[in-house]
C-alpha atoms as a PDB file:
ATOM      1  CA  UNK A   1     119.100   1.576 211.670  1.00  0.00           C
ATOM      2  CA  UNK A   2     122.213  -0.572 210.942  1.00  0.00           C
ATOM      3  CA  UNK A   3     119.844  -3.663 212.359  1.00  0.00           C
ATOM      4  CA  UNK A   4     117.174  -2.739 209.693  1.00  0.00           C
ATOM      5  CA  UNK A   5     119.695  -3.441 207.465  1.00  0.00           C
ATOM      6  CA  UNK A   6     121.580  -6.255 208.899  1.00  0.00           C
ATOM      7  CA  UNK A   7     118.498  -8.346 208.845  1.00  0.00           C
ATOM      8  CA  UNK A   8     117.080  -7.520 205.312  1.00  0.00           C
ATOM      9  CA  UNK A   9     120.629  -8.976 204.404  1.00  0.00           C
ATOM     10  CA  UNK A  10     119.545 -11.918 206.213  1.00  0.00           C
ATOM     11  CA  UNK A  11     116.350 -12.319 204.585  1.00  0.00           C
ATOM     12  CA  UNK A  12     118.354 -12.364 201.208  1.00  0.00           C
ATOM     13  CA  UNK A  13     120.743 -14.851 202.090  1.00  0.00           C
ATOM     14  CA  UNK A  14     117.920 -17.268 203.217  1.00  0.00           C
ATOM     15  CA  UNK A  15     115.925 -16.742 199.977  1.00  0.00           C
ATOM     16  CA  UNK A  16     119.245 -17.351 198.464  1.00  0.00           C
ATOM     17  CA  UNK A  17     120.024 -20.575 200.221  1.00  0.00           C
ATOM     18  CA  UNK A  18     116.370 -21.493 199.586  1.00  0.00           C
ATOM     19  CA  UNK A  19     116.430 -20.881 196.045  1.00  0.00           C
ATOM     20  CA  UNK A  20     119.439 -23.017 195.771  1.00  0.00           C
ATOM     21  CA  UNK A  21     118.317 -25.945 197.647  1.00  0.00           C
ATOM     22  CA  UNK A  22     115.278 -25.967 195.497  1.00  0.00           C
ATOM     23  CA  UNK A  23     116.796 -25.640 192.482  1.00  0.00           C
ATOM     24  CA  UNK A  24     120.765 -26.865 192.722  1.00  0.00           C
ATOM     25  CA  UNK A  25     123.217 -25.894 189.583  1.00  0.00           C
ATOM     26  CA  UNK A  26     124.970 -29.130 189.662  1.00  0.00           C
ATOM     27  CA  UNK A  27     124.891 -32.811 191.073  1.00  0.00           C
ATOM     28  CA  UNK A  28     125.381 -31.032 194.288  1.00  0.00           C
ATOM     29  CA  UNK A  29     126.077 -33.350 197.704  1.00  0.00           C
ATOM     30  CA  UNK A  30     123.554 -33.735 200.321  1.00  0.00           C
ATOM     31  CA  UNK A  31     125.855 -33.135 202.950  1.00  0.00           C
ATOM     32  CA  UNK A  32     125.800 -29.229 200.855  1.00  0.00           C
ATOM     33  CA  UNK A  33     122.209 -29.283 200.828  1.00  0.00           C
ATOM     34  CA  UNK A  34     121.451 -30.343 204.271  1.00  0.00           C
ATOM     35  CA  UNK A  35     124.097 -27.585 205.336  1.00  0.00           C
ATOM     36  CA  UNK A  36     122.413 -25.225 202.588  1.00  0.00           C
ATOM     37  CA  UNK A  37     119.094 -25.599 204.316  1.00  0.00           C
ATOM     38  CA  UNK A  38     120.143 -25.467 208.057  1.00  0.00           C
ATOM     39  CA  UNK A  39     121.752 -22.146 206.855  1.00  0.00           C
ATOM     40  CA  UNK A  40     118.644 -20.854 205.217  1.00  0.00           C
ATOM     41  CA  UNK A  41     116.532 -21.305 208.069  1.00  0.00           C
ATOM     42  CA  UNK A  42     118.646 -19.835 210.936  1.00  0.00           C
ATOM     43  CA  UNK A  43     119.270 -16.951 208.798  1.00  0.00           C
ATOM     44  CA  UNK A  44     115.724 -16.605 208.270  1.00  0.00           C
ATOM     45  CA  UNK A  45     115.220 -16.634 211.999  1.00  0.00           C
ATOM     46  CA  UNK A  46     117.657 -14.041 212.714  1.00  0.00           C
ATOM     47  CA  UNK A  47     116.381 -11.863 210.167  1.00  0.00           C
ATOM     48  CA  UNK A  48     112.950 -12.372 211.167  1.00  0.00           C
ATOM     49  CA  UNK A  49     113.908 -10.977 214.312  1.00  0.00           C
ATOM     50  CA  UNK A  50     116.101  -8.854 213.743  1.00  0.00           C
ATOM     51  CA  UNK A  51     113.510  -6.785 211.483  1.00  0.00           C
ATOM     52  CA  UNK A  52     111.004  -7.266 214.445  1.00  0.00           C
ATOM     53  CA  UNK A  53     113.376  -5.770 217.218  1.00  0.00           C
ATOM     54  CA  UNK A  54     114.096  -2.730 214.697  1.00  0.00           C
ATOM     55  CA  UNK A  55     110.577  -2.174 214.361  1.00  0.00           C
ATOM     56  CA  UNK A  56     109.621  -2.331 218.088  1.00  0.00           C
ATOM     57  CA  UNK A  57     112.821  -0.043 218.688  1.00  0.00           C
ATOM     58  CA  UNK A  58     111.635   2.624 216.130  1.00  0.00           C
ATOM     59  CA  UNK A  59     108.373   2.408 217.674  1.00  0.00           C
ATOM     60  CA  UNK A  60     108.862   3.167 221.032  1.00  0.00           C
ATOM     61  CA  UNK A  61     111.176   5.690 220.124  1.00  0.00           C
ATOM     62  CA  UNK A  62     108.308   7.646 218.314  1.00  0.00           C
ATOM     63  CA  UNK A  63     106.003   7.135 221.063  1.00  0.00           C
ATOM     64  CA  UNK A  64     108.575   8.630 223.561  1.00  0.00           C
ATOM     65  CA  UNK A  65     109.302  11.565 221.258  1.00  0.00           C
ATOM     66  CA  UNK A  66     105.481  11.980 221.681  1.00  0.00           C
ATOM     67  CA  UNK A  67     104.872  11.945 224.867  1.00  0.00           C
ATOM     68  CA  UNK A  68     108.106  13.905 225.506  1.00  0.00           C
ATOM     69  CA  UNK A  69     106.075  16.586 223.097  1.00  0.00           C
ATOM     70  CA  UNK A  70     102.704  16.221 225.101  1.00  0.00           C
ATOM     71  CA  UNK A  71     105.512  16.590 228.553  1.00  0.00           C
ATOM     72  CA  UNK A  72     106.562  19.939 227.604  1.00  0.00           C
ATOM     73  CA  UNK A  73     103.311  21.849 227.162  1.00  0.00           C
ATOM     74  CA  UNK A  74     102.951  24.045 230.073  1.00  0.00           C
ATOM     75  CA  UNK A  75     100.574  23.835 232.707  1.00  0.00           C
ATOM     76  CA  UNK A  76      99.083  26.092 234.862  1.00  0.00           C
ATOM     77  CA  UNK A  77     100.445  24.887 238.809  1.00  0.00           C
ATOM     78  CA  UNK A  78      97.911  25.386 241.425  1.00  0.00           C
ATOM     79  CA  UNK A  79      99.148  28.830 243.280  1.00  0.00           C
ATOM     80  CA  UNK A  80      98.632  30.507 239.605  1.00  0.00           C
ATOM     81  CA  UNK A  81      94.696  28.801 238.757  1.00  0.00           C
ATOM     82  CA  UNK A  82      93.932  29.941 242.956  1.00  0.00           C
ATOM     83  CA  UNK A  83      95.409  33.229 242.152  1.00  0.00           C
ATOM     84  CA  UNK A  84      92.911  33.924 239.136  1.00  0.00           C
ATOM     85  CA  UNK A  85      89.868  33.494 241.577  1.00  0.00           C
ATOM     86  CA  UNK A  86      91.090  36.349 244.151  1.00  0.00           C
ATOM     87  CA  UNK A  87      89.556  40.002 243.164  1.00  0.00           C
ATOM     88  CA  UNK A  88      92.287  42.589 241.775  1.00  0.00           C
ATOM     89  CA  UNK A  89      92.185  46.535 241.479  1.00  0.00           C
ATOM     90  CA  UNK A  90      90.403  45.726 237.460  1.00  0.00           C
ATOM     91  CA  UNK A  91      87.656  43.209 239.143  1.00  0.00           C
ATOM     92  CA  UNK A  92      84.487  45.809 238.791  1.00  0.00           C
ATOM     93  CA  UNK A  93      81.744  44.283 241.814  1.00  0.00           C
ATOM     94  CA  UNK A  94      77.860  44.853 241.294  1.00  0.00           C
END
């Protein structure tokens, strides 16, 4: 889960970088701002993803955990369910 957290770091720092292009401290430079928002937005991206990979991971490890459950249920094999129809000493006949 070191991803999950990873890219809700990511997610921060663009909302960070956002906030501050929106709303700079000082007269800031544009070359800062243009380099403020490029940030933002590739850090958004990688967070964005980041977060979805995590959740696709997590989920197909819980559906492999269930059908390793549903897996280890055992089932009857063939010789045993033929073996039930043949008569034995307790099978009373009419």
């Amino acid at each position: 889960m070191k991803w999950m957290g990873g890219s809700v770091s990511l997610l921060l720092i663009s909302a960070a970088l956002k906030m501050f292009v929106s709303y700079p401290p000082v007269d800031t430079g544009a070359g800062t701002m243009i380099l403020a928002v490029f940030l933002a937005f590739w850090s958004s991206v990688l967070g964005v993803v980041g977060v979805s990979v995590a959740a696709l991971w997590w989920l197909v490890g819980q559906l492999s955990r269930q059908t390793k459950k549903t897996a280890c249920v055992p089932s009857r094999s063939p010789k045993e369910s033929a073996d039930e129809n043949k008569p034995n000493s307790f099978t009373r006949v009419a």
